[in-house]
N, C-alpha and C. Protein backbone atom coordinates (compact mmCIF):
# COMPACT_ATOMS: atom_id res chain seq x y z
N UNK A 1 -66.28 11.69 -0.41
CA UNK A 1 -65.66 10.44 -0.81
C UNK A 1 -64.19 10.47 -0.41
N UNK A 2 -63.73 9.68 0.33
CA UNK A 2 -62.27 9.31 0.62
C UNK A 2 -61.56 8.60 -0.88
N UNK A 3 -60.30 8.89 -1.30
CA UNK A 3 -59.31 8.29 -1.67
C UNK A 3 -58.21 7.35 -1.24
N UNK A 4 -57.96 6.40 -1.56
CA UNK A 4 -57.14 5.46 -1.03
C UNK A 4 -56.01 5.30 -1.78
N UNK A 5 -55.22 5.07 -1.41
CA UNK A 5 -54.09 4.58 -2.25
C UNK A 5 -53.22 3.80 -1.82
N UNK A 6 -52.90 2.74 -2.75
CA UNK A 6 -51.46 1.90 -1.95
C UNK A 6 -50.07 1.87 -2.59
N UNK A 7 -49.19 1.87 -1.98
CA UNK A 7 -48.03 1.58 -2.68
C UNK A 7 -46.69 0.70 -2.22
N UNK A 8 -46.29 0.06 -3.20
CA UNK A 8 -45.33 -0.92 -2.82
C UNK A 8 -44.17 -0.31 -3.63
N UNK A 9 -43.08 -0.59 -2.55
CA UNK A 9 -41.87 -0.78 -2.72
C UNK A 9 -40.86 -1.87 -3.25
N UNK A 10 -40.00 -1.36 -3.59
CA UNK A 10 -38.83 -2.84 -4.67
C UNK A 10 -37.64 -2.36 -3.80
N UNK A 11 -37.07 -2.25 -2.95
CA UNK A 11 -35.90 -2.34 -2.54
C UNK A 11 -34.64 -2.72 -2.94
N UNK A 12 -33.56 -2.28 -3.31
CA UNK A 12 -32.30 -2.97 -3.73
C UNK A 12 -31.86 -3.55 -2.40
N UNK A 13 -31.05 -4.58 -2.43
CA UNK A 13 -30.20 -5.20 -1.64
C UNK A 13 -29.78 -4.31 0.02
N UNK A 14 -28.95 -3.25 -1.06
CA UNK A 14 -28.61 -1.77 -0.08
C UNK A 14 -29.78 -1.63 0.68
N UNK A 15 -30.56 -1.18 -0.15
CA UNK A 15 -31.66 -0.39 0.81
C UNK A 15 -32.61 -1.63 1.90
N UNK A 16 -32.76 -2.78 1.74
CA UNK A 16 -32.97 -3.97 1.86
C UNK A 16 -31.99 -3.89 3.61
N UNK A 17 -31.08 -3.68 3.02
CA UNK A 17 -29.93 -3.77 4.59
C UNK A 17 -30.36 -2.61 5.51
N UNK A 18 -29.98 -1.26 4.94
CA UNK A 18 -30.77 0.05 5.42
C UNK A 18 -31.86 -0.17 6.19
N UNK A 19 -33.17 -0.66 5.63
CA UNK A 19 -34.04 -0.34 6.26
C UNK A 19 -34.09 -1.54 7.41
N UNK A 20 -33.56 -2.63 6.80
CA UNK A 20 -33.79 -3.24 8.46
C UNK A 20 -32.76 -2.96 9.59
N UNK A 21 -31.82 -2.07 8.99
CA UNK A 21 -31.17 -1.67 10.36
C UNK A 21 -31.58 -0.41 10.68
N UNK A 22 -32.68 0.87 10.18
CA UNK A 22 -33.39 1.16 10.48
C UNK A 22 -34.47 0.73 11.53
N UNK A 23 -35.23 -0.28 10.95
CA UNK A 23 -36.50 -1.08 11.97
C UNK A 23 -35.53 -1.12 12.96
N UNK A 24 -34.66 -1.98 12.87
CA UNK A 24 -33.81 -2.55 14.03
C UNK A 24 -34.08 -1.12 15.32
N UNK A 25 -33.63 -0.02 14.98
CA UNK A 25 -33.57 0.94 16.13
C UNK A 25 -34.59 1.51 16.32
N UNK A 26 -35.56 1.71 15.55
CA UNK A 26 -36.87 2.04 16.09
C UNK A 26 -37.64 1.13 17.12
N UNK A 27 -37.23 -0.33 16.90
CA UNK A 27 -37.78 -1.47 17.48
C UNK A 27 -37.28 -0.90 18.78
N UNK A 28 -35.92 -0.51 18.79
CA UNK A 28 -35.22 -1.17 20.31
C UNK A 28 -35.98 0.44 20.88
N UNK A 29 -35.73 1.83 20.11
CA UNK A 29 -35.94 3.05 21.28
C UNK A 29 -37.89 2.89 21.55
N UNK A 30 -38.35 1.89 20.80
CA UNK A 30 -39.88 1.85 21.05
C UNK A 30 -39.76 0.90 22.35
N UNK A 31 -39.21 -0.39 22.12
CA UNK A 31 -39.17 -1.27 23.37
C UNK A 31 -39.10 -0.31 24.40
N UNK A 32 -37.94 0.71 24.52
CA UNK A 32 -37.77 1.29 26.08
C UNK A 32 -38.23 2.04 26.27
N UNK A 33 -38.71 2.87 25.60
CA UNK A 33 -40.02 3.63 25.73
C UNK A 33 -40.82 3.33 26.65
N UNK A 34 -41.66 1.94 25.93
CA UNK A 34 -42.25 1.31 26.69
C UNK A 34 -41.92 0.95 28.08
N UNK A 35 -41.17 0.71 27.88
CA UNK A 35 -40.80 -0.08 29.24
C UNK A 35 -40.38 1.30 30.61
N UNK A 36 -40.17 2.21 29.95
CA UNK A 36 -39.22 3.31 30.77
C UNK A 36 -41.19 3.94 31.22
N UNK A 37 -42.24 3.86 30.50
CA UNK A 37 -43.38 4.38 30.68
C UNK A 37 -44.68 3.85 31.44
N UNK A 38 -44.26 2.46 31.60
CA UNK A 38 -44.71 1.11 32.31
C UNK A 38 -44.53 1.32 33.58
């Protein structure tokens, strides 16, 4: 039998900013990745 689990996050404001300027750079070194592998 597998277990599943989910979980959600509450973010403050801070962390709210953090992580999308996080995404933000994963987005861009994934874009060129891509593109540098293309």
């Amino acid at each position: 039998m597998k277990a599943r689990f989910k979980y959600r996050i509450y973010p403050t404001p801070g962390q709210k900013h953090q992580l999308a300027k996080l995404f933000g750079c994963v987005r861009v070194v994934w874009n060129d990745s891509l593109a540098c592998c293309l």
